[in-house]
N, C-alpha and C. Protein backbone atom coordinates (compact mmCIF):
# COMPACT_ATOMS: atom_id res chain seq x y z
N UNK A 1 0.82 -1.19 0.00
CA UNK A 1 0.00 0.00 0.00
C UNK A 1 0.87 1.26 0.00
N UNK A 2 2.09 1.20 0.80
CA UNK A 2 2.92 2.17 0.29
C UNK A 2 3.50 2.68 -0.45
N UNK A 3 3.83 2.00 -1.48
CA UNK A 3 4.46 2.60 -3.04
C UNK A 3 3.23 3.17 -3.85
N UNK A 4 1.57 2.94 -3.30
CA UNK A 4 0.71 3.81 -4.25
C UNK A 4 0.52 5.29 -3.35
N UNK A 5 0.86 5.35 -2.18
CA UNK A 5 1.16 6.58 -1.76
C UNK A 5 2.02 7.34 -2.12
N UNK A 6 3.62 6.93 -2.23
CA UNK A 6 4.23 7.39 -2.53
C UNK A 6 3.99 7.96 -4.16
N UNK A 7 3.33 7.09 -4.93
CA UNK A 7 3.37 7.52 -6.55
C UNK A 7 2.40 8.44 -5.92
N UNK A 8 1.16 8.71 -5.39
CA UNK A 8 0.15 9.86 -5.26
C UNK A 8 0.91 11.13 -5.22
N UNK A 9 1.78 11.05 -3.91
CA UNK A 9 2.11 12.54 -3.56
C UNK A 9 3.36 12.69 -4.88
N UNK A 10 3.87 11.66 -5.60
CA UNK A 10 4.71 12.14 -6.83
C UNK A 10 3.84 13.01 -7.95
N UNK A 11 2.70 12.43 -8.09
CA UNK A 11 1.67 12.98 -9.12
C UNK A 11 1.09 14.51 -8.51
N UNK A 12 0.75 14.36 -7.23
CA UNK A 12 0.71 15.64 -6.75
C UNK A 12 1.66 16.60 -6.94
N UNK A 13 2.93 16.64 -6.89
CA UNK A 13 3.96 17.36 -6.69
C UNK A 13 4.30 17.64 -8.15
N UNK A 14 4.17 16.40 -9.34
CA UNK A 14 4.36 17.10 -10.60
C UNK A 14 3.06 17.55 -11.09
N UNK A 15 2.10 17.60 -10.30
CA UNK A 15 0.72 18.22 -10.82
C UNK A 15 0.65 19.75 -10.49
N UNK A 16 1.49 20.24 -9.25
CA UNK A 16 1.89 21.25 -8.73
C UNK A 16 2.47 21.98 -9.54
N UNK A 17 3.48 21.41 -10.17
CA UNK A 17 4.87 21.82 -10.58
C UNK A 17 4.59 22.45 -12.21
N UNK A 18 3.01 21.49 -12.59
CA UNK A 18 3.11 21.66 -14.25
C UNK A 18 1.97 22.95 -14.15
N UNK A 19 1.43 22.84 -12.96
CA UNK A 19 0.14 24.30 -13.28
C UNK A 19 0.65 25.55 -12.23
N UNK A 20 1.96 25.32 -12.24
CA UNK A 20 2.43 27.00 -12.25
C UNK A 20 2.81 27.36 -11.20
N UNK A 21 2.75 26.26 -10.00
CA UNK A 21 2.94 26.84 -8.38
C UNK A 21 4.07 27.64 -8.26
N UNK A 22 3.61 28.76 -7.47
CA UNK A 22 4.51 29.77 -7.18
C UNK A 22 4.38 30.41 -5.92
N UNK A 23 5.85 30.76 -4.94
CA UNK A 23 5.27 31.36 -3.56
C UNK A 23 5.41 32.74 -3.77
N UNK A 24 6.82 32.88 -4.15
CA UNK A 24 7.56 34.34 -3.64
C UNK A 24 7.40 35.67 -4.59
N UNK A 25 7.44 34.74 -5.70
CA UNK A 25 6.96 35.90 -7.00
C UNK A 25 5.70 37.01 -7.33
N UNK A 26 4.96 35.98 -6.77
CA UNK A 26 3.33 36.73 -6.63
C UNK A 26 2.64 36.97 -5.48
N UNK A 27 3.44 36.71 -4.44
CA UNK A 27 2.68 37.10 -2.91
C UNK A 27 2.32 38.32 -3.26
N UNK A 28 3.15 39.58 -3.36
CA UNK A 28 2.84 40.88 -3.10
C UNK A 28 1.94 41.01 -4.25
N UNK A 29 1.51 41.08 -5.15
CA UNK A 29 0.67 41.09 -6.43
C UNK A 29 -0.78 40.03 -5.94
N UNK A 30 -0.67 39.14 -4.90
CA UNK A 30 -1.68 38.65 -4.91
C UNK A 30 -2.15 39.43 -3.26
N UNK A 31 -1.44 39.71 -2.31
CA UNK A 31 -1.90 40.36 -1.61
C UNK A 31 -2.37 41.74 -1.56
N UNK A 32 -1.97 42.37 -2.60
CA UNK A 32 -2.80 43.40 -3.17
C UNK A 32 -4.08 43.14 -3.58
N UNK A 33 -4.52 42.43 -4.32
CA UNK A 33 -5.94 41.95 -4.74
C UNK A 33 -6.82 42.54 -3.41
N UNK A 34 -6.56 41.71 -2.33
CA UNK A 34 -7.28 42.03 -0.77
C UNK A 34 -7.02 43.91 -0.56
N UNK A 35 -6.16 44.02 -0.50
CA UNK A 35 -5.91 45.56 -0.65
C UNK A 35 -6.96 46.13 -0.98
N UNK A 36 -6.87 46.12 -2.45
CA UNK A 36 -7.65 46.36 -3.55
C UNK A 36 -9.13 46.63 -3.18
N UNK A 37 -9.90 45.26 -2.79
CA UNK A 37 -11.06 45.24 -2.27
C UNK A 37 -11.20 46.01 -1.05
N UNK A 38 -10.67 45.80 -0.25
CA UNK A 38 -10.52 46.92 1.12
C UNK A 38 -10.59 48.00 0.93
N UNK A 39 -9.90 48.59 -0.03
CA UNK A 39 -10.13 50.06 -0.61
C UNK A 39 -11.80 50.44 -1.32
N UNK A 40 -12.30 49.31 -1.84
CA UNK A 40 -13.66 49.42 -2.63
C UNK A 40 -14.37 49.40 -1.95
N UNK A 41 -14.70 48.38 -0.67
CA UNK A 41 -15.67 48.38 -0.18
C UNK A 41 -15.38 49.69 0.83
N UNK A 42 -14.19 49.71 1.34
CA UNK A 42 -14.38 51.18 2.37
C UNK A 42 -14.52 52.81 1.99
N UNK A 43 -14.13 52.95 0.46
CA UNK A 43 -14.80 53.83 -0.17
C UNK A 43 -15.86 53.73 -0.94
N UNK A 44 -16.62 52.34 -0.85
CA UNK A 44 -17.95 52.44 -1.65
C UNK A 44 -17.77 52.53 -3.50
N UNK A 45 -16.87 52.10 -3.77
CA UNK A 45 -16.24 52.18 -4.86
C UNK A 45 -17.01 50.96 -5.49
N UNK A 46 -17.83 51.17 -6.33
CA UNK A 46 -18.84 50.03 -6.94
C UNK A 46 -18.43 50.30 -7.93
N UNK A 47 -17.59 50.95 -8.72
CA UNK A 47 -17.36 50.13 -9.95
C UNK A 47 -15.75 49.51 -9.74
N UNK A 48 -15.11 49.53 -9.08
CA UNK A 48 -14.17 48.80 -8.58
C UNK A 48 -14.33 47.86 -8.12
N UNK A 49 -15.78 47.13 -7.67
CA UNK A 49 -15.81 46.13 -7.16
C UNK A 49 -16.33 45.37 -8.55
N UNK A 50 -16.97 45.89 -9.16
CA UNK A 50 -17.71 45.35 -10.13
C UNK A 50 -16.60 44.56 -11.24
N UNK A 51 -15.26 45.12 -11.10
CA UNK A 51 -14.01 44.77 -11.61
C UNK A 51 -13.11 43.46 -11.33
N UNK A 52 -13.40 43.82 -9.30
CA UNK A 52 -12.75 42.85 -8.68
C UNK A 52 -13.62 41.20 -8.15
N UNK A 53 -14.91 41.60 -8.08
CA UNK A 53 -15.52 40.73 -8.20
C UNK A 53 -15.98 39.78 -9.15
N UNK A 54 -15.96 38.73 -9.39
CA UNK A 54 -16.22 37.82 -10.40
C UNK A 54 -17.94 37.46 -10.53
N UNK A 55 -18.29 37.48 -11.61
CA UNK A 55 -20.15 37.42 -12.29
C UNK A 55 -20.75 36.52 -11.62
N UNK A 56 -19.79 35.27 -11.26
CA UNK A 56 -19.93 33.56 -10.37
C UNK A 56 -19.81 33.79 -8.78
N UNK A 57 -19.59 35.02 -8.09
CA UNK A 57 -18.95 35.40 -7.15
C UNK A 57 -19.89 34.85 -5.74
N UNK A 58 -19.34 33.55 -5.12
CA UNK A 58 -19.86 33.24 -3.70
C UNK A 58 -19.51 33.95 -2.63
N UNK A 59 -20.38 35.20 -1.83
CA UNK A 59 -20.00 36.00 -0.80
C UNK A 59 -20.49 35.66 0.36
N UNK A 60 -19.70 34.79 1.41
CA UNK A 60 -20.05 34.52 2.45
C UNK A 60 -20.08 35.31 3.53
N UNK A 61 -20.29 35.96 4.35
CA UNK A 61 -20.38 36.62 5.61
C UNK A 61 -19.89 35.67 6.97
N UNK A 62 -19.57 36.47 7.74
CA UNK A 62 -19.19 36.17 9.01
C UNK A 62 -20.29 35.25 10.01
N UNK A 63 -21.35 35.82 9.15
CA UNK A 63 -23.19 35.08 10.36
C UNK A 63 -23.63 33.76 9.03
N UNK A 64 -22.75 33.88 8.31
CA UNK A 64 -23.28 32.32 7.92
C UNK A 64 -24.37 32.80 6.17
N UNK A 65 -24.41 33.96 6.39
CA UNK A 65 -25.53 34.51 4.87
C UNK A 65 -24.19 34.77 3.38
N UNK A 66 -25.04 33.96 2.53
CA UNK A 66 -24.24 34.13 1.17
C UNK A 66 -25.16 35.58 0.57
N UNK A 67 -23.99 35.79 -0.31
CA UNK A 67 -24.87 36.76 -1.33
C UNK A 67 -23.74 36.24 -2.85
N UNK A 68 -24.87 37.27 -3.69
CA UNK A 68 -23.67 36.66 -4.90
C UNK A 68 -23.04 38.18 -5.57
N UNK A 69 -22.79 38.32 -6.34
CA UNK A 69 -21.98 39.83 -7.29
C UNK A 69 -22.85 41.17 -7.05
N UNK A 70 -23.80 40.60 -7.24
CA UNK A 70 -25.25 42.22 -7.45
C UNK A 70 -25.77 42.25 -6.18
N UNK A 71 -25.75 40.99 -5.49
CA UNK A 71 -26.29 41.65 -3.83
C UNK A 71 -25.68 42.19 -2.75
N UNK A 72 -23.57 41.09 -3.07
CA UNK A 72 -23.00 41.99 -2.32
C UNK A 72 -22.83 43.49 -2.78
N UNK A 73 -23.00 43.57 -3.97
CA UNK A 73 -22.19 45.62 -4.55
C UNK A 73 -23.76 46.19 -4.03
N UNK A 74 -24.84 45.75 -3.99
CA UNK A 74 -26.20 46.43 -4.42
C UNK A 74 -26.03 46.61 -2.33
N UNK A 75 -25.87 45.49 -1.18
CA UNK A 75 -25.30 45.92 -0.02
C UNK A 75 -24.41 46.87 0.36
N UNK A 76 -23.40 46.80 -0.39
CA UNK A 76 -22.25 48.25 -0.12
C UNK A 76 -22.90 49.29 -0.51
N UNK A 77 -23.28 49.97 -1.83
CA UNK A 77 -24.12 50.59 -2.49
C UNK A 77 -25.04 51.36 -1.75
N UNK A 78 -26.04 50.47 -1.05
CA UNK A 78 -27.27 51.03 -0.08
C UNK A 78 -26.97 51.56 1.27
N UNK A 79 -25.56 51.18 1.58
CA UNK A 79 -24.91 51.41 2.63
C UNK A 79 -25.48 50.18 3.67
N UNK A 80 -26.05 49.35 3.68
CA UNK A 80 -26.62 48.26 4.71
C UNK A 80 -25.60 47.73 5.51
N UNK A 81 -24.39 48.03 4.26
CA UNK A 81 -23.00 47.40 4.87
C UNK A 81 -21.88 48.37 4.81
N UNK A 82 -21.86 49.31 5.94
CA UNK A 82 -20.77 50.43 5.70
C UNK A 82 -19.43 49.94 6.52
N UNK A 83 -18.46 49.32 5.77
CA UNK A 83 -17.04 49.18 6.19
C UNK A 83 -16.22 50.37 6.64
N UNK A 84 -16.13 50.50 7.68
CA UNK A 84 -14.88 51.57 8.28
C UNK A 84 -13.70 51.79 8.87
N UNK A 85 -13.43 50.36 8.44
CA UNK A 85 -11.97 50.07 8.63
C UNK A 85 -11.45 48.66 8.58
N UNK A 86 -10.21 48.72 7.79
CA UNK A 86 -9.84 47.04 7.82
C UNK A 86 -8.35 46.95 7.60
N UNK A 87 -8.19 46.68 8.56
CA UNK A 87 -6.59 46.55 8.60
C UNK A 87 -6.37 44.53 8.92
N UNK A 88 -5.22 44.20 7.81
CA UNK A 88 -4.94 43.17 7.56
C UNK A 88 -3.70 43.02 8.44
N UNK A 89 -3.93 41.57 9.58
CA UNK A 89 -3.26 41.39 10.74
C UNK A 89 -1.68 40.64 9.85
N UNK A 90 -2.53 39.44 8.99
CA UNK A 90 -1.89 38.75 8.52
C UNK A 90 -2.43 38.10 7.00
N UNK A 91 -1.59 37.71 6.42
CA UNK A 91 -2.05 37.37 5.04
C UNK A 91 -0.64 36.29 4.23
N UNK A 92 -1.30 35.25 3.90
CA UNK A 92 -0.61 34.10 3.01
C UNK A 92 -1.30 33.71 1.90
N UNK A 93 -0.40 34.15 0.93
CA UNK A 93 -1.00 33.57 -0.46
C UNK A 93 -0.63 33.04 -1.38
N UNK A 94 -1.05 32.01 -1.82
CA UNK A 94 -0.33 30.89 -3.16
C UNK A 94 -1.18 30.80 -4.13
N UNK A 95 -0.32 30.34 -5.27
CA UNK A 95 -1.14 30.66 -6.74
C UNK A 95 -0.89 29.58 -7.39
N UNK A 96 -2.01 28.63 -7.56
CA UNK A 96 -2.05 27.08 -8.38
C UNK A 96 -2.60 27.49 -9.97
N UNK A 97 -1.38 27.66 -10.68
CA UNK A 97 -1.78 28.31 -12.11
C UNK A 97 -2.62 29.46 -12.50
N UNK A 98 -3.77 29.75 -12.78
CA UNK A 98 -4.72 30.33 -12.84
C UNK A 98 -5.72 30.92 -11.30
N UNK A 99 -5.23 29.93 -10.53
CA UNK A 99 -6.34 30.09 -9.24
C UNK A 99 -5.33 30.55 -7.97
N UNK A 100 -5.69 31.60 -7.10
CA UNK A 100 -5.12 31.75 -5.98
C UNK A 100 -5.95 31.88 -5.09
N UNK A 101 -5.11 31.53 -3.85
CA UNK A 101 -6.09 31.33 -2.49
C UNK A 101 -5.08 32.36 -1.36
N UNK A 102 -5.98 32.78 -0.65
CA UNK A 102 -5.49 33.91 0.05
C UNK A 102 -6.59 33.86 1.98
N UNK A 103 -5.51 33.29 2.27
CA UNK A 103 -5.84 33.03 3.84
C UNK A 103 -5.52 34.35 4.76
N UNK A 104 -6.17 35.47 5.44
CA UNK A 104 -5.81 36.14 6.29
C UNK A 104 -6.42 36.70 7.55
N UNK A 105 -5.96 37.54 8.15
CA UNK A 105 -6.77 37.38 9.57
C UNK A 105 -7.14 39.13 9.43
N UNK A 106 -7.73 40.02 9.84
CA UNK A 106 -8.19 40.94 9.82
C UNK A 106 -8.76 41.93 10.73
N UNK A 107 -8.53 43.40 11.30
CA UNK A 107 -9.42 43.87 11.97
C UNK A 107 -10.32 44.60 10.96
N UNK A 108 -11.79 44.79 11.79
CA UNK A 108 -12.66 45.23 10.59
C UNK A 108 -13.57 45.76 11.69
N UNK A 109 -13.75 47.20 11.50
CA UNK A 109 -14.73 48.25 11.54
C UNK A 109 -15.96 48.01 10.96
N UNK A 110 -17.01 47.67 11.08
CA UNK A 110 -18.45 47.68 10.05
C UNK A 110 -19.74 48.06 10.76
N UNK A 111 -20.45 48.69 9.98
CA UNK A 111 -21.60 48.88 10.70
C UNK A 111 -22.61 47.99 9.55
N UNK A 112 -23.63 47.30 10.01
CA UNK A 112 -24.44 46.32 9.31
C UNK A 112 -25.83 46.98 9.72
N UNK A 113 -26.65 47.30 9.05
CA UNK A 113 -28.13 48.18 9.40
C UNK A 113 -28.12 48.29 10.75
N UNK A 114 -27.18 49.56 10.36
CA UNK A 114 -26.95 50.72 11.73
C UNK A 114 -26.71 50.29 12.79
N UNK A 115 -25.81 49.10 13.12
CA UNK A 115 -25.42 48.65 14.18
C UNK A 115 -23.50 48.14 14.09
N UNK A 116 -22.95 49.22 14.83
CA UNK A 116 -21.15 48.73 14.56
C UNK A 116 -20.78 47.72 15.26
N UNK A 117 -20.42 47.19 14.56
CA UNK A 117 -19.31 45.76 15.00
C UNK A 117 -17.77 46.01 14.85
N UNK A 118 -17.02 45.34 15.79
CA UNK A 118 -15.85 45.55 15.63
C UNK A 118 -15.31 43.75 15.78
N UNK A 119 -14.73 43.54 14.51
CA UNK A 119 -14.50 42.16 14.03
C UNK A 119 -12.88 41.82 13.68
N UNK A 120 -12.43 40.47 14.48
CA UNK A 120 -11.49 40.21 14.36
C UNK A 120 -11.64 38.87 13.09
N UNK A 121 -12.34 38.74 11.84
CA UNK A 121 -12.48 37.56 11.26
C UNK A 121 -11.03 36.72 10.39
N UNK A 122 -11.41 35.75 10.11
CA UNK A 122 -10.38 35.17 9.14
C UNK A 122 -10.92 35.01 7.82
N UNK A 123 -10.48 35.51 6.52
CA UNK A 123 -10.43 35.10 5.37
C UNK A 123 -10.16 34.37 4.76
N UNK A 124 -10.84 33.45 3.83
CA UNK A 124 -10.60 32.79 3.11
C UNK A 124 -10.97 33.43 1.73
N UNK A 125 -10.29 33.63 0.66
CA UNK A 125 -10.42 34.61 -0.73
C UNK A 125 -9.98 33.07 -1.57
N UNK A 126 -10.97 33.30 -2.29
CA UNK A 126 -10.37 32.64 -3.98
C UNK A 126 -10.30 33.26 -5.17
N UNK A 127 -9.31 33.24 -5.96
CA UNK A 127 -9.59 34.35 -7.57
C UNK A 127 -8.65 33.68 -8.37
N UNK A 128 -9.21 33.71 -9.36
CA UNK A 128 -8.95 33.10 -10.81
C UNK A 128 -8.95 34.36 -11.67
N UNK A 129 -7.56 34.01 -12.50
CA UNK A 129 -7.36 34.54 -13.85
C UNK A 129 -7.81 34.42 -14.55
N UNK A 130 -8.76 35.55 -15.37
CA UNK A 130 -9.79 35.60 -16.76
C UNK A 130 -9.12 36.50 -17.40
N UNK A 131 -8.39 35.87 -18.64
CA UNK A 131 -8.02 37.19 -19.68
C UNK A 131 -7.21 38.09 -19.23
N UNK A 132 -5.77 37.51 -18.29
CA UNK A 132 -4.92 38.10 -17.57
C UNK A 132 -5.76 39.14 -16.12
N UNK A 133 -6.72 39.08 -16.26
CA UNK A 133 -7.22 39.89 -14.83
C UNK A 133 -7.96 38.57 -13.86
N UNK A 134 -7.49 39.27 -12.41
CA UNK A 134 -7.76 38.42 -11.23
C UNK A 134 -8.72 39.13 -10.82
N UNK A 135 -9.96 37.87 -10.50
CA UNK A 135 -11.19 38.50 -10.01
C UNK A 135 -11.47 37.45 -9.03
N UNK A 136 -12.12 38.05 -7.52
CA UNK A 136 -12.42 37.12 -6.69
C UNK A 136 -13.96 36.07 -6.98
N UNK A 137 -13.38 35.17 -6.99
CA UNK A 137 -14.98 34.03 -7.46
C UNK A 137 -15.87 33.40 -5.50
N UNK A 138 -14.99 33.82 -4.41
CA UNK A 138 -15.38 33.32 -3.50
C UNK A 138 -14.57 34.26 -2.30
N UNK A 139 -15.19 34.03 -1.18
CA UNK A 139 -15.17 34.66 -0.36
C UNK A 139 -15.97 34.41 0.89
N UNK A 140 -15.14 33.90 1.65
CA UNK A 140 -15.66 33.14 2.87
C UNK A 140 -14.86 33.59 4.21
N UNK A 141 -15.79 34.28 5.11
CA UNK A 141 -15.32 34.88 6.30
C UNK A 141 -16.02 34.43 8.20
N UNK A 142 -14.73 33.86 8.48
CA UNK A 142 -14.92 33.01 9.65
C UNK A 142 -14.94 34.41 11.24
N UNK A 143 -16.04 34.32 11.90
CA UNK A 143 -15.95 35.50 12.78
C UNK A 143 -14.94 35.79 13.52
N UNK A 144 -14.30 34.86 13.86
CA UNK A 144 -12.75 34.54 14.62
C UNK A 144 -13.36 35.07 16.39
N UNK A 145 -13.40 36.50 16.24
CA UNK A 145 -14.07 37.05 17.68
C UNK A 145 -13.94 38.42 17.47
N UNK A 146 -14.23 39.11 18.58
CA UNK A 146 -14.03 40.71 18.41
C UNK A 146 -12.57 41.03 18.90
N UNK A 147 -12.03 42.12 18.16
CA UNK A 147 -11.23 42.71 17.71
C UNK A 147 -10.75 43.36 18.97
């Protein structure tokens, strides 16, 4: 049973190797992406999001509610969801060819229909390359605790 393990993690590692894995080259280019969005949603910047967000886009929240592309921008938009601050504690990111994943921890200012929260959550970001531009397709945020 051990030599079909060993061939697995070989196939893994040249499966790695042939779709592009990269650490050091694109951290800062992929941790910008998060930047990026931080800047949109805390200036309300809807057509910047409309850029950074992907058409397929799964938006999870901290309480467990999805939205998708037009409900999260049409939320920022109405103000239901006014972000007022987000400073990134920590952030790791790797890029499997086309797709990157971006794990980080966060403080976050928000007020949610007129009520402020102050949130320590963890991120989970996914974004894929379309036509040389990175757009987030997912977005999943764990409450962690308050800040």
């Amino acid at each position: 049973m051990l030599p079909k393990f060993r061939f697995a993690g070989q196939l893994l590692a040249a499966g790695l190797i042939m779709t592009g894995w990269t650490l050091s080259e694109t951290q800062d280019e992929l941790k910008a992406l998060d930047q990026r969005w931080a800047d949109a949603v805390l200036h309300t910047d809807v057509a910047a999001l409309g850029r950074i967000l992907s058409d397929d886009l799964v938006y999870t929240h901290t309480d467990g509610h999805t939205e998708n592309k037009a409900q999260f921008i049409e939320s920022v938009r109405q103000g239901k969801t006014q972000y007022q601050s987000i400073e990134f504690d920590e952030s790791n990111a790797r890029q499997f060819g086309n797709t990157a994943v971006i794990v980080s921890r966060a403080r976050v200012k928000v007020k949610i229909d007129g009520q402020e929260r102050n949130l320590h959550p963890r991120f989970l970001r996914v974004y894929v390359k379309h036509n040389g531009v990175w757009q987030m397709v997912a977005h999943m945020a764990n409450p962690g605790g308050p800040s």
